[in-house]
Protein backbone atom coordinates (compact mmCIF):
# COMPACT_ATOMS: atom_id res chain seq x y z
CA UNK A 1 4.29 202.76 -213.29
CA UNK A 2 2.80 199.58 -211.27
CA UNK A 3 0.18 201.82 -209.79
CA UNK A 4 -1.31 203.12 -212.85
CA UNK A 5 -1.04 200.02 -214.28
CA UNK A 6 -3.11 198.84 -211.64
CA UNK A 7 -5.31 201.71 -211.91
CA UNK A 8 -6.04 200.45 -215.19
CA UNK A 9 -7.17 196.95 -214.27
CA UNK A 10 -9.56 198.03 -211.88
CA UNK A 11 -11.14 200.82 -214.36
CA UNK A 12 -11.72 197.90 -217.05
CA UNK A 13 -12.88 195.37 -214.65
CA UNK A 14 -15.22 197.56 -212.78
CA UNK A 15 -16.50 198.71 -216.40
CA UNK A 16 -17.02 195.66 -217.26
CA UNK A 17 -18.84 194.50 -214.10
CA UNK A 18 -21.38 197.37 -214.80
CA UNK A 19 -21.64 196.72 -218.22
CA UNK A 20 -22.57 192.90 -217.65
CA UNK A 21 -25.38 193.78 -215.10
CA UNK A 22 -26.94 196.47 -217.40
CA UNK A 23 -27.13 193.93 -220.34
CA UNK A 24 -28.72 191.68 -218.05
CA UNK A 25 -31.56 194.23 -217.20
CA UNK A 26 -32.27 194.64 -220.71
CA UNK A 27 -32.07 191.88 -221.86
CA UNK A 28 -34.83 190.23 -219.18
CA UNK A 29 -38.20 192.23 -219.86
CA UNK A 30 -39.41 191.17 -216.13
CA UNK A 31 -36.19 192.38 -214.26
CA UNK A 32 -37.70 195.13 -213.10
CA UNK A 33 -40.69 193.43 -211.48
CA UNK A 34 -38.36 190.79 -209.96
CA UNK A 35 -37.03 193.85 -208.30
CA UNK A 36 -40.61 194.86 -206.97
CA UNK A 37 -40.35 191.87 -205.45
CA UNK A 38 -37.57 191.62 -204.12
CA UNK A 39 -38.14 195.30 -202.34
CA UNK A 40 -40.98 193.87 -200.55
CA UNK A 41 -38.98 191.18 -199.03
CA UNK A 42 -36.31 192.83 -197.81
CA UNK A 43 -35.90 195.27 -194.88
CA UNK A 44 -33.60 198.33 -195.97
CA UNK A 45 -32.33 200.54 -193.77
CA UNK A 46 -32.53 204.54 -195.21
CA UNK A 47 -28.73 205.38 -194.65
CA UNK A 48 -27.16 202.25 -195.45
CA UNK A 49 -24.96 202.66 -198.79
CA UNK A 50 -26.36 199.49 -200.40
CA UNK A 51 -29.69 201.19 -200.21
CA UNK A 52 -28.23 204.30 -202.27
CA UNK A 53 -27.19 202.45 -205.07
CA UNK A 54 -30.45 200.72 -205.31
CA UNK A 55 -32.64 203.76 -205.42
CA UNK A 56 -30.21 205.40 -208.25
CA UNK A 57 -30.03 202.46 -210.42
CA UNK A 58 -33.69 201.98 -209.85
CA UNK A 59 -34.27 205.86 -210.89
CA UNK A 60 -32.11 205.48 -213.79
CA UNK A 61 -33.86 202.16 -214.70
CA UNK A 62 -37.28 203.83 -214.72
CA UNK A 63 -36.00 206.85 -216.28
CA UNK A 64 -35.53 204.46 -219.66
CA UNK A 65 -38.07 202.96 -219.43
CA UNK A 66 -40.79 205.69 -218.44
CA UNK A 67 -42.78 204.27 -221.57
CA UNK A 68 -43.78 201.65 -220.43
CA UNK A 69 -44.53 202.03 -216.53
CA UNK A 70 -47.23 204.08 -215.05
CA UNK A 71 -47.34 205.06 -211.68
CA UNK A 72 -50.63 205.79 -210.41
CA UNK A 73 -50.69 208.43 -207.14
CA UNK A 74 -53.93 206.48 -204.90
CA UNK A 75 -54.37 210.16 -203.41
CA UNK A 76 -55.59 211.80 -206.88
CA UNK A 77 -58.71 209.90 -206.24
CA UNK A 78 -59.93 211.04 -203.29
CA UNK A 79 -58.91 215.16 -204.53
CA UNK A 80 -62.33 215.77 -205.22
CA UNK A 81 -63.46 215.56 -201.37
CA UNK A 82 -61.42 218.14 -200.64
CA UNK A 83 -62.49 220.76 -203.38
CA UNK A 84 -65.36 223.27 -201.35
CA UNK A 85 -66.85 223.74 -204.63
CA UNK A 86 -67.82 220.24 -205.04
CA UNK A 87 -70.53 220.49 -202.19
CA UNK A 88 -71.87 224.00 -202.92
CA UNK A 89 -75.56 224.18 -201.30
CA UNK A 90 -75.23 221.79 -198.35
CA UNK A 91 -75.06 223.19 -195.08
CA UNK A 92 -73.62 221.43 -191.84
CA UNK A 93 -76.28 221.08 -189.68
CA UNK A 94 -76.69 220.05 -186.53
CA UNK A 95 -77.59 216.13 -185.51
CA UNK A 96 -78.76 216.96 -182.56
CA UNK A 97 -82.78 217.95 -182.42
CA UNK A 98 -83.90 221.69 -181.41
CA UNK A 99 -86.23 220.46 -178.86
CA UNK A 100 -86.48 217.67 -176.80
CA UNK A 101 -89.15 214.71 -178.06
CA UNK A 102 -92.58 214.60 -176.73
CA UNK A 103 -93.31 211.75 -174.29
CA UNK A 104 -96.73 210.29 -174.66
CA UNK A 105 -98.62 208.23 -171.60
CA UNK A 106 -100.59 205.43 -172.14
CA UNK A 107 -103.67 205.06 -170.38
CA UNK A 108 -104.06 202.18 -168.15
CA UNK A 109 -107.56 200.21 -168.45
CA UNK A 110 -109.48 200.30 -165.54
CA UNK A 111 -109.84 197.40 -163.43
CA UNK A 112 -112.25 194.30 -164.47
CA UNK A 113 -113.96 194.20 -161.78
CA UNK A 114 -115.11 197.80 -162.27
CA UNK A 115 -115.46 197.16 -165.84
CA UNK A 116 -117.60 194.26 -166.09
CA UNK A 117 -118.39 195.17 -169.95
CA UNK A 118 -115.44 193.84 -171.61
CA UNK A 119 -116.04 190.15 -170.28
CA UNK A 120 -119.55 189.59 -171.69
CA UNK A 121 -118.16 186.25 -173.92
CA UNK A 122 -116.73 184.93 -170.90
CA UNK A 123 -119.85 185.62 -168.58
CA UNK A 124 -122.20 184.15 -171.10
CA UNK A 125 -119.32 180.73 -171.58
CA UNK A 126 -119.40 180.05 -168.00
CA UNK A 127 -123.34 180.73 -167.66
CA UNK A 128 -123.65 178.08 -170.56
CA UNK A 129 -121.88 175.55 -168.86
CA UNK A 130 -124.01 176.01 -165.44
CA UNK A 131 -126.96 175.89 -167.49
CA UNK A 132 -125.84 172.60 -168.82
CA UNK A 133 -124.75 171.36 -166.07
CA UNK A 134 -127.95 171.80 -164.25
CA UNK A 135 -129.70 170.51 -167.11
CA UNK A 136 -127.35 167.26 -167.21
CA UNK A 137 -128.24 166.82 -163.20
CA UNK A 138 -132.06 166.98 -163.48
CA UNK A 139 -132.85 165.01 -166.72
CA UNK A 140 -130.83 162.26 -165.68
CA UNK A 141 -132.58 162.05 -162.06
CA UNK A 142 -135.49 162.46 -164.29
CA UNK A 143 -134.94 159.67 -166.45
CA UNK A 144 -133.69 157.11 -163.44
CA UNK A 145 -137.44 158.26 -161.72
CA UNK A 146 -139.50 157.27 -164.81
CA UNK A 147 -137.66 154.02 -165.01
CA UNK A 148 -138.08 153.19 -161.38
CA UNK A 149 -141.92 153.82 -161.75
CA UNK A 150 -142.57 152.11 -164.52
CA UNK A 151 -140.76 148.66 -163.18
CA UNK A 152 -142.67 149.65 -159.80
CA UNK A 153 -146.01 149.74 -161.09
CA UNK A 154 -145.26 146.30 -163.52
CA UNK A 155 -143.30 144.28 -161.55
CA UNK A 156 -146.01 142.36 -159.89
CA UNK A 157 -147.21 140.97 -163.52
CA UNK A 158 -143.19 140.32 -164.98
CA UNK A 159 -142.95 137.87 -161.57
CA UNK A 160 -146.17 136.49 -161.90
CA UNK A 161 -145.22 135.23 -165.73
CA UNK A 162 -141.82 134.98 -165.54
CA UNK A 163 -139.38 133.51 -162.80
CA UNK A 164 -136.54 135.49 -163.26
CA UNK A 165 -136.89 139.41 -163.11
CA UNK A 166 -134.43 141.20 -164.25
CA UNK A 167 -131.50 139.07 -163.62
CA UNK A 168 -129.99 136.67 -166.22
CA UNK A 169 -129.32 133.87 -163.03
CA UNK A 170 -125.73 134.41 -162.67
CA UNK A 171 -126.74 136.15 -159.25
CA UNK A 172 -128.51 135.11 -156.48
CA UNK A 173 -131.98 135.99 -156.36
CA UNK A 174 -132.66 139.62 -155.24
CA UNK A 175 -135.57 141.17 -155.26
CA UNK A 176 -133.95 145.13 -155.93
CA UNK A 177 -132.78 143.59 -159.48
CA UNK A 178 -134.09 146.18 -161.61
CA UNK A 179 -133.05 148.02 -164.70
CA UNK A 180 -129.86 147.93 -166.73
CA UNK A 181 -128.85 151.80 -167.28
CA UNK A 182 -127.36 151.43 -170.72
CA UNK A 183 -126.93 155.40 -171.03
CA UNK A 184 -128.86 158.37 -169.61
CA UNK A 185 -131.69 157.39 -171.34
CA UNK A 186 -131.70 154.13 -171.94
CA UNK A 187 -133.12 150.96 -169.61
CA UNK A 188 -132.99 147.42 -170.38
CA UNK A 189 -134.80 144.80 -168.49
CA UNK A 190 -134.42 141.26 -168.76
CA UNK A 191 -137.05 138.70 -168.23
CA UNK A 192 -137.07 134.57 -168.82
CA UNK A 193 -138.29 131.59 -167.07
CA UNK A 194 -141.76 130.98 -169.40
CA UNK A 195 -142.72 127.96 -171.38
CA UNK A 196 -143.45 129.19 -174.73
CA UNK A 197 -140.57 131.56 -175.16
CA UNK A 198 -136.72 131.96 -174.58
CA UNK A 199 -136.89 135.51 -173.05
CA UNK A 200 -138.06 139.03 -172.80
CA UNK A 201 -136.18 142.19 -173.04
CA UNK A 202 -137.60 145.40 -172.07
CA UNK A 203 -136.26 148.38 -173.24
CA UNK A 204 -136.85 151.99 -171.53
CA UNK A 205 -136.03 154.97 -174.76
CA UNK A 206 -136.58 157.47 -173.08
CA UNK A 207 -136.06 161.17 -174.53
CA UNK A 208 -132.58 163.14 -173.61
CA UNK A 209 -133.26 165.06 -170.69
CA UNK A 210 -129.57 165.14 -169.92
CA UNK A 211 -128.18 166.89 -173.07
CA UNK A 212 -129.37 170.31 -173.42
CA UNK A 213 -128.73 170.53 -177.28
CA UNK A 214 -131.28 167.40 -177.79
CA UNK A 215 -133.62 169.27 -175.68
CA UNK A 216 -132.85 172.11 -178.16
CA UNK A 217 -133.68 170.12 -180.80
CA UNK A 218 -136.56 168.25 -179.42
CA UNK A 219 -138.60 171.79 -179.60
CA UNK A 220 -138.42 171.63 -183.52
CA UNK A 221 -138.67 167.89 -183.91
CA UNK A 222 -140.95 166.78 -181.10
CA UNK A 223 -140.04 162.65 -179.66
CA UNK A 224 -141.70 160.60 -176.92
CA UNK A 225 -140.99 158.25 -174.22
CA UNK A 226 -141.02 154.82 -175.85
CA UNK A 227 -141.13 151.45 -174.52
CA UNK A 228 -140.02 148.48 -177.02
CA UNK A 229 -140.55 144.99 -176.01
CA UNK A 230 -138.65 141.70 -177.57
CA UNK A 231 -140.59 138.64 -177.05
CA UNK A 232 -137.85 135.98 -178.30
CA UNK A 233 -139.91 132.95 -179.01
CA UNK A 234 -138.83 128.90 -179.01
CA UNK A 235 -138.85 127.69 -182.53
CA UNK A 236 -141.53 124.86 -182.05
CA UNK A 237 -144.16 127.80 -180.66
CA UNK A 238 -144.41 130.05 -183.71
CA UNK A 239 -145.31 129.34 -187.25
CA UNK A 240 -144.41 130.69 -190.52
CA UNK A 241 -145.90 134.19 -191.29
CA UNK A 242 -144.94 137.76 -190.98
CA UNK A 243 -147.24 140.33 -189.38
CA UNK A 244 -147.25 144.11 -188.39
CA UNK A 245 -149.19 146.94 -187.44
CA UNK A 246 -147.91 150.28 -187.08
CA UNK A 247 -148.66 153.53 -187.04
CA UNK A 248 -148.49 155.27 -190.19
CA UNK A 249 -145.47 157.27 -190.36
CA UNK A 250 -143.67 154.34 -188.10
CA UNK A 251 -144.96 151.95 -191.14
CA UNK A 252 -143.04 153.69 -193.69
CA UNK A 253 -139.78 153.80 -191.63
CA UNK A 254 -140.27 149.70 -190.79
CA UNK A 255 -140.78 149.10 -194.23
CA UNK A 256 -137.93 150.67 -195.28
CA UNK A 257 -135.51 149.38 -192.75
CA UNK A 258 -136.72 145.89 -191.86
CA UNK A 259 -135.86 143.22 -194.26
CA UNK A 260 -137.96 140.86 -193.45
CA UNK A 261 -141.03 142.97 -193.76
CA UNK A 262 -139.30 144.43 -197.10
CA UNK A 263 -139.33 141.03 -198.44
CA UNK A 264 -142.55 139.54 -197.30
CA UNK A 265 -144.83 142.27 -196.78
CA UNK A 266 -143.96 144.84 -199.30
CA UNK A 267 -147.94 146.43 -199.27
CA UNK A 268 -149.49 148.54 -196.95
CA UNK A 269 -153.05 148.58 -195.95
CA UNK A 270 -155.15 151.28 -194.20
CA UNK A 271 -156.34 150.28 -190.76
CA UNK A 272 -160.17 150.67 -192.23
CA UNK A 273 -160.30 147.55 -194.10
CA UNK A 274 -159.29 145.62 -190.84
CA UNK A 275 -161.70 147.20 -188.39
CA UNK A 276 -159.00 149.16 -186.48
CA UNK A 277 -158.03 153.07 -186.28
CA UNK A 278 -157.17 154.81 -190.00
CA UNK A 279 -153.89 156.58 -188.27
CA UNK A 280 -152.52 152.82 -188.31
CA UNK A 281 -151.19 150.81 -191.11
CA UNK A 282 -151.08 146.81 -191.68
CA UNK A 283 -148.36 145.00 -193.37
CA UNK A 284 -149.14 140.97 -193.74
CA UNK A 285 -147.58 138.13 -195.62
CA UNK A 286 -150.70 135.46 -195.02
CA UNK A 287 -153.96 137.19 -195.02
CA UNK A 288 -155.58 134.37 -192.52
CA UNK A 289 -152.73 134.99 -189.89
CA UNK A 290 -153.86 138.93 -190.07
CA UNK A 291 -157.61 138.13 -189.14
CA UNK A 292 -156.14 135.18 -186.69
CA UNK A 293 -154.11 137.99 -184.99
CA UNK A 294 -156.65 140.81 -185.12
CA UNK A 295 -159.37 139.51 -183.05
CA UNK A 296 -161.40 141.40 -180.85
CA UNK A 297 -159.47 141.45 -177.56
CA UNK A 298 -156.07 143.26 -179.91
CA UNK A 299 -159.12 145.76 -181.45
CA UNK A 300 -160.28 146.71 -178.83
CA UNK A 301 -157.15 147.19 -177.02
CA UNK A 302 -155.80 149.48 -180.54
CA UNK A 303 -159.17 151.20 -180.12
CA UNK A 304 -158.73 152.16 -176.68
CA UNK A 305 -154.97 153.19 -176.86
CA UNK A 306 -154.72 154.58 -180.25
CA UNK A 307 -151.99 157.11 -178.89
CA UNK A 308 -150.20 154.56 -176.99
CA UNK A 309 -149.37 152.49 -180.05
CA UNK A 310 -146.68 152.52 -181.94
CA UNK A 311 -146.37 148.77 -183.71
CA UNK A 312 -146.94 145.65 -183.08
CA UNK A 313 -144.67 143.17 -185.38
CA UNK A 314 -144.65 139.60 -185.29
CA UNK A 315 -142.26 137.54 -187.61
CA UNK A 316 -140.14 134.07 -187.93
CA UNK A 317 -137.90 135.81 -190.32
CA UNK A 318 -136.59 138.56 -188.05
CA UNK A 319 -133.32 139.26 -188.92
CA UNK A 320 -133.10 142.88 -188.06
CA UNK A 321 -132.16 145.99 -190.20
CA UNK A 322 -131.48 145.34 -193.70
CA UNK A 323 -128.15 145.02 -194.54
CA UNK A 324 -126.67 146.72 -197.43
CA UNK A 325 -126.13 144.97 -200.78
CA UNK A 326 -122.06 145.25 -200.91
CA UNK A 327 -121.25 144.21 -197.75
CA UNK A 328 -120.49 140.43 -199.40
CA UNK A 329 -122.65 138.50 -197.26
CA UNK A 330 -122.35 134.62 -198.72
CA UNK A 331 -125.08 133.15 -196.87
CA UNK A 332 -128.44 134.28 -195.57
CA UNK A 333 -128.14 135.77 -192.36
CA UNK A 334 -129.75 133.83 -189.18
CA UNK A 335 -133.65 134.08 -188.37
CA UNK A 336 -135.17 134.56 -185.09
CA UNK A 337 -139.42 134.23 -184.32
CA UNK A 338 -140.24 137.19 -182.28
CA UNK A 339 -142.45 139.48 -180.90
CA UNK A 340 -142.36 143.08 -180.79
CA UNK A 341 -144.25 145.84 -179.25
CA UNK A 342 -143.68 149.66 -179.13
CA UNK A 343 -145.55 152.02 -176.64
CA UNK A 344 -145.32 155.52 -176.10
CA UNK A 345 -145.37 157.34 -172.91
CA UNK A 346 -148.06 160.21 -172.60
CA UNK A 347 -146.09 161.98 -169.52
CA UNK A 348 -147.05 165.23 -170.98
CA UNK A 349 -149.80 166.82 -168.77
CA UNK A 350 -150.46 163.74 -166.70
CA UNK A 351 -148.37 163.15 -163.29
CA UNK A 352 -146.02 160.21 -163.54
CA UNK A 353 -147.63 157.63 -161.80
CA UNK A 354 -150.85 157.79 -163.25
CA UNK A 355 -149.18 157.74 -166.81
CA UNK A 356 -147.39 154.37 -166.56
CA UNK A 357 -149.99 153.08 -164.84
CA UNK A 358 -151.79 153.35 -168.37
CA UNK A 359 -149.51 150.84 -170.03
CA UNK A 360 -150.34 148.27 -167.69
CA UNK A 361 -152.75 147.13 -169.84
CA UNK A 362 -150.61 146.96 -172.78
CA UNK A 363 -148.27 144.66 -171.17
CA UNK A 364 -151.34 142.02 -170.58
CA UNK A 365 -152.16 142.49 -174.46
CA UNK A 366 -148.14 141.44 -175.09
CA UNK A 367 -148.63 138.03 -172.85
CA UNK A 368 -151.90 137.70 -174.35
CA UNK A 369 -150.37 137.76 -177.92
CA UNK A 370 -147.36 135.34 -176.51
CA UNK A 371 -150.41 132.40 -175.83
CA UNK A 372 -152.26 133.64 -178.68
CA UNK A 373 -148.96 132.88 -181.04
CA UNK A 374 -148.33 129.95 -179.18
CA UNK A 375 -151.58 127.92 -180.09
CA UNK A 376 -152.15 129.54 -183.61
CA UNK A 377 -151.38 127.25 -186.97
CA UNK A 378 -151.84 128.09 -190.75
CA UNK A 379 -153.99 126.05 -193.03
CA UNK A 380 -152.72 123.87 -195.18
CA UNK A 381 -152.90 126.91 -198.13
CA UNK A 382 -151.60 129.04 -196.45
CA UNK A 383 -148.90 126.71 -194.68
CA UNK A 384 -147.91 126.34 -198.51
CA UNK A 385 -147.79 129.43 -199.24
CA UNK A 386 -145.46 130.71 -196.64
CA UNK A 387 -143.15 128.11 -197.41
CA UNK A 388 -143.18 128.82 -201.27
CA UNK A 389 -142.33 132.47 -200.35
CA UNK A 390 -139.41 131.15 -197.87
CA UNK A 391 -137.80 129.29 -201.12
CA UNK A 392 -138.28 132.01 -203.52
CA UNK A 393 -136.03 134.61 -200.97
CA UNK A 394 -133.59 131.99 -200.48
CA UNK A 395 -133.37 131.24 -204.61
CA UNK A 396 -133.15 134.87 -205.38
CA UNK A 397 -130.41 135.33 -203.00
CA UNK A 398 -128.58 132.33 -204.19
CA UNK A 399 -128.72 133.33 -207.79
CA UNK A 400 -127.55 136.78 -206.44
CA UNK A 401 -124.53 135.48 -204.59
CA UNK A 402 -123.62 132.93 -206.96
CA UNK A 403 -120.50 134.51 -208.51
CA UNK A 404 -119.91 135.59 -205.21
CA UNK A 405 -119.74 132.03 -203.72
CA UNK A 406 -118.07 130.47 -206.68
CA UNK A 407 -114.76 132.70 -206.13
CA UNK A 408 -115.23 132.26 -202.47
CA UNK A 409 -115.09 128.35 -203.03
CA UNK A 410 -112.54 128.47 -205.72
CA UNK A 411 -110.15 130.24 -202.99
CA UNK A 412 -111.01 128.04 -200.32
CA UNK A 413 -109.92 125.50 -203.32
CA UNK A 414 -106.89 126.67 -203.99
CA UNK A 415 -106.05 126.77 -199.98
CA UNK A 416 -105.77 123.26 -199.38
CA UNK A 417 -103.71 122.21 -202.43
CA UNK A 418 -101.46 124.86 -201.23
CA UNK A 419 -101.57 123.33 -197.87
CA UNK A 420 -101.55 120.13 -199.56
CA UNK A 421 -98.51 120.61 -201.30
CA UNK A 422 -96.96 122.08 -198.07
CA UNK A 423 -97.15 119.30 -196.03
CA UNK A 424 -95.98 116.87 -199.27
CA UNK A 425 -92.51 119.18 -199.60
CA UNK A 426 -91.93 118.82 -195.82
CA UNK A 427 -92.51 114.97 -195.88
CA UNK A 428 -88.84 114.50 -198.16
CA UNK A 429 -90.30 111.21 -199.33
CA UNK A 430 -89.30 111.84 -202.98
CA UNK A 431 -92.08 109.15 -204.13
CA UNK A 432 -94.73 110.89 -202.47
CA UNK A 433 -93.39 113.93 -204.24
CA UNK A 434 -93.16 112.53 -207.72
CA UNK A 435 -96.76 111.02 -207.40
CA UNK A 436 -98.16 114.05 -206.17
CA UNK A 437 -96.86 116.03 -208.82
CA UNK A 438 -98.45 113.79 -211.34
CA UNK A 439 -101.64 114.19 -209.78
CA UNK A 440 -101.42 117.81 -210.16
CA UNK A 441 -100.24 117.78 -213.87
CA UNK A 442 -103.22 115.24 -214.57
CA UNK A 443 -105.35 117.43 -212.95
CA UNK A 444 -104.14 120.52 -214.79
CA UNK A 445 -103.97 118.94 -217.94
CA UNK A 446 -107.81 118.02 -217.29
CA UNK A 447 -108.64 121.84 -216.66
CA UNK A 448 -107.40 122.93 -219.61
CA UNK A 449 -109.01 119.89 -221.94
CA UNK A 450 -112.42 121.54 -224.29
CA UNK A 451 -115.30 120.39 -222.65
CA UNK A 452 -117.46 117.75 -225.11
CA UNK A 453 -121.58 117.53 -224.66
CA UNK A 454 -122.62 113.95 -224.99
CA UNK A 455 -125.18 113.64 -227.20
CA UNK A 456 -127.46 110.99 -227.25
CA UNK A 457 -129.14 109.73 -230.53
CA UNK A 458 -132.07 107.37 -230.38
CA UNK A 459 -131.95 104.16 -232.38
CA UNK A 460 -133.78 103.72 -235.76
């Protein structure tokens, strides 16, 4: 009787127990992914008894519920790689190629040096730069030989009219002093030591026989040998006029480019009208200094040596090239009196020696022209005249500058009040301070007053 009594008891509870966890499946919608879950976490062995029960209750769980889960099989995608109908038309073949691949050799140039044809650019780069090279050595041994000559052949006269030859006196006295090699082909000589003027410089242009490209050149455009001479005269031994003759096409460059014979001597003559050559050109300011200067020795000299002539300027306003008009220049720039020749050098044709020996006689006309400078004085017409011209320049340029020069003076102005005012703030005498800034106020108040005309009205 106990033991089915106790039979009993267990049947109920275990009912019970079962009916409980059922109800709790059903009742949570989720359960049965918590139990996904939980199946990846866990470890089960395959003949354990706990494992059993899971995989029936989990059977009869989806059995329910086969509604709502879908079970997708991952191997019913990849079916249709196995179905042989699904590839009818391709054949298998084989990766491998029938025949083996062709090899192909590449011919190897011949050597340079039996194939001298493929390195014409390079032959004709380095022939170019021997030519030049060549070229550079003899012009410039060229160039240093006409410059010797020339001071050879002259530099009995230079001593004999000046006492220093081509040395400035900062060396001892030597007589090998020659020319100053500015470039390749250019030669200055310095001369002083004369009464009647500060100095002379010599300059040797001579044409570039170094650089091959301006010999190049110098076959379309033609240029000479030059020799230009700078007679820098004392200020008591020249008077006031301005004075050139030139060749023709030189005239129109020295017109264009020298102020001083831009502003003074604006007209060009023919050489006719003044008993010299028609290829030259005269530019004056007083007429009387351009029969004073062209007397019969300097005619007869142009007459002779028409070729050999370039110009021959003379002017107490040199002041060089003219300068251009926005380069804000406040004051006129400073004048020299001077004396300029320019010679060419006919070594076409001729052998060297004997061609600078034909500007010897040039260089007595330049000393010639130095006395003749010296001792000559206007009238007193045209003395007038050359100074009314001097005061007309320095009016018009003046009048041009004058705004200029006001903002200029205005700034310099404002500088020393500010430096003023500087030096009062460092002094820390508060008096000085206070009285300075009633200056300042005064003189601002002042600035900013109308300005009245006085008018003055005669008595009845």
């Amino acid at each position: 009787m106990r033991l089915c009594r106790f039979l009993l008891i267990l049947y109920v509870t275990l009912h019970v127990t079962l009916a409980s966890k059922y109800d709790d499946l059903f009742d949570n919608e989720f359960a049965e992914f918590e139990d996904f879950e939980s199946e990846d976490d866990i470890v089960i062995s395959e003949n354990s008894p706990e494992t059993d029960f899971k995989e029936s209750s989990q059977e009869n769980i989806q059995n329910d519920d086969d509604q709502d889960i879908i079970i997708d099989d991952d191997d019913s995608e990849f079916e249709h790689f196995q179905d042989l109908e699904e590839f009818e038309g391709f054949e298998n073949k084989d990766e491998k190629p029938a025949t083996e691949p062709k090899i192909t050799i590449t011919k190897v140039p011949i050597h340079f040096r039996a194939n001298w044809d493929s390195y014409w650019l390079e032959i004709l780069m380095v022939s170019g730069l021997v030519v030049y090279f060549i070229n550079f050595v003899t012009g410039k041994s060229k160039n240093t030989k006409i410059a010797n000559v020339w001071l050879h052949t002259h530099r009995q006269l230079l001593e004999d009219n000046f006492s220093l030859v081509g040395d400035d006196g900062a060396l001892e006295k030597n007589e090998n002093v020659g020319f100053v090699k500015e470039s390749e082909n250019v030669f200055t000589l310095w001369c002083s030591g004369r009464t009647c003027c500060e100095g002379m410089l010599v300059e040797l242009k001579l044409i570039k026989r170094q650089d091959l490209v301006a010999i190049l050149s110098g076959m379309m455009r033609p240029t000479l040998d030059q020799v230009h001479i700078k007679v820098t005269m004392n200020k008591e031994d020249m008077d006031s006029f301005v004075f050139c003759v030139a060749s023709k096409k030189t005239a129109v460059h020295l017109s264009k480019e020298m102020a001083d014979l831009s502003v003074y001597c604006p007209e060009r003559r023919p050489g006719e009208k003044h008993n010299i050559p028609a290829n030259f050109s005269v530019m004056s300011e007083i007429p009387e200094a351009t029969s004073a200067m062209l007397d019969s020795k300097v005619v007869a000299v142009l007459h002779k040596y028409t070729e050999l002539v370039d110009y021959i300027h003379f002017s107490d306003q040199y002041s060089g090239p003219k300068q251009q008009e926005d380069t804000g220049v406040l004051k006129l720039p400073d004048n020299q009196k001077i004396l300029m020749f320019g010679f060419n050098l006919p070594l076409k044709g001729v052998p060297l020696e004997e061609a600078i020996q034909q500007l010897k006689p040039l260089l007595v006309m330049v000393f010639y022209c130095m006395e003749k400078v010296k001792k000559y004085r206007l009238s007193k017409e045209g003395k007038s005249k050359a100074d009314k011209n001097r005061q007309r320049v320095e009016e018009a340029f003046l009048k041009s500058t004058h705004q200029a020069r006001a903002e200029a003076a205005a700034a310099r102005r404002e500088e020393r009040r500010r430096l003023e005012k500087e030096k009062v703030m460092a002094d820390e005498d508060p008096e000085r301070q206070r009285r300075w800034e009633e200056k300042e106020q005064k003189r601002q108040a002042k600035k900013r007053a109308p300005k009245m005309k006085q008018l003055k009205v005669k008595a009845l």
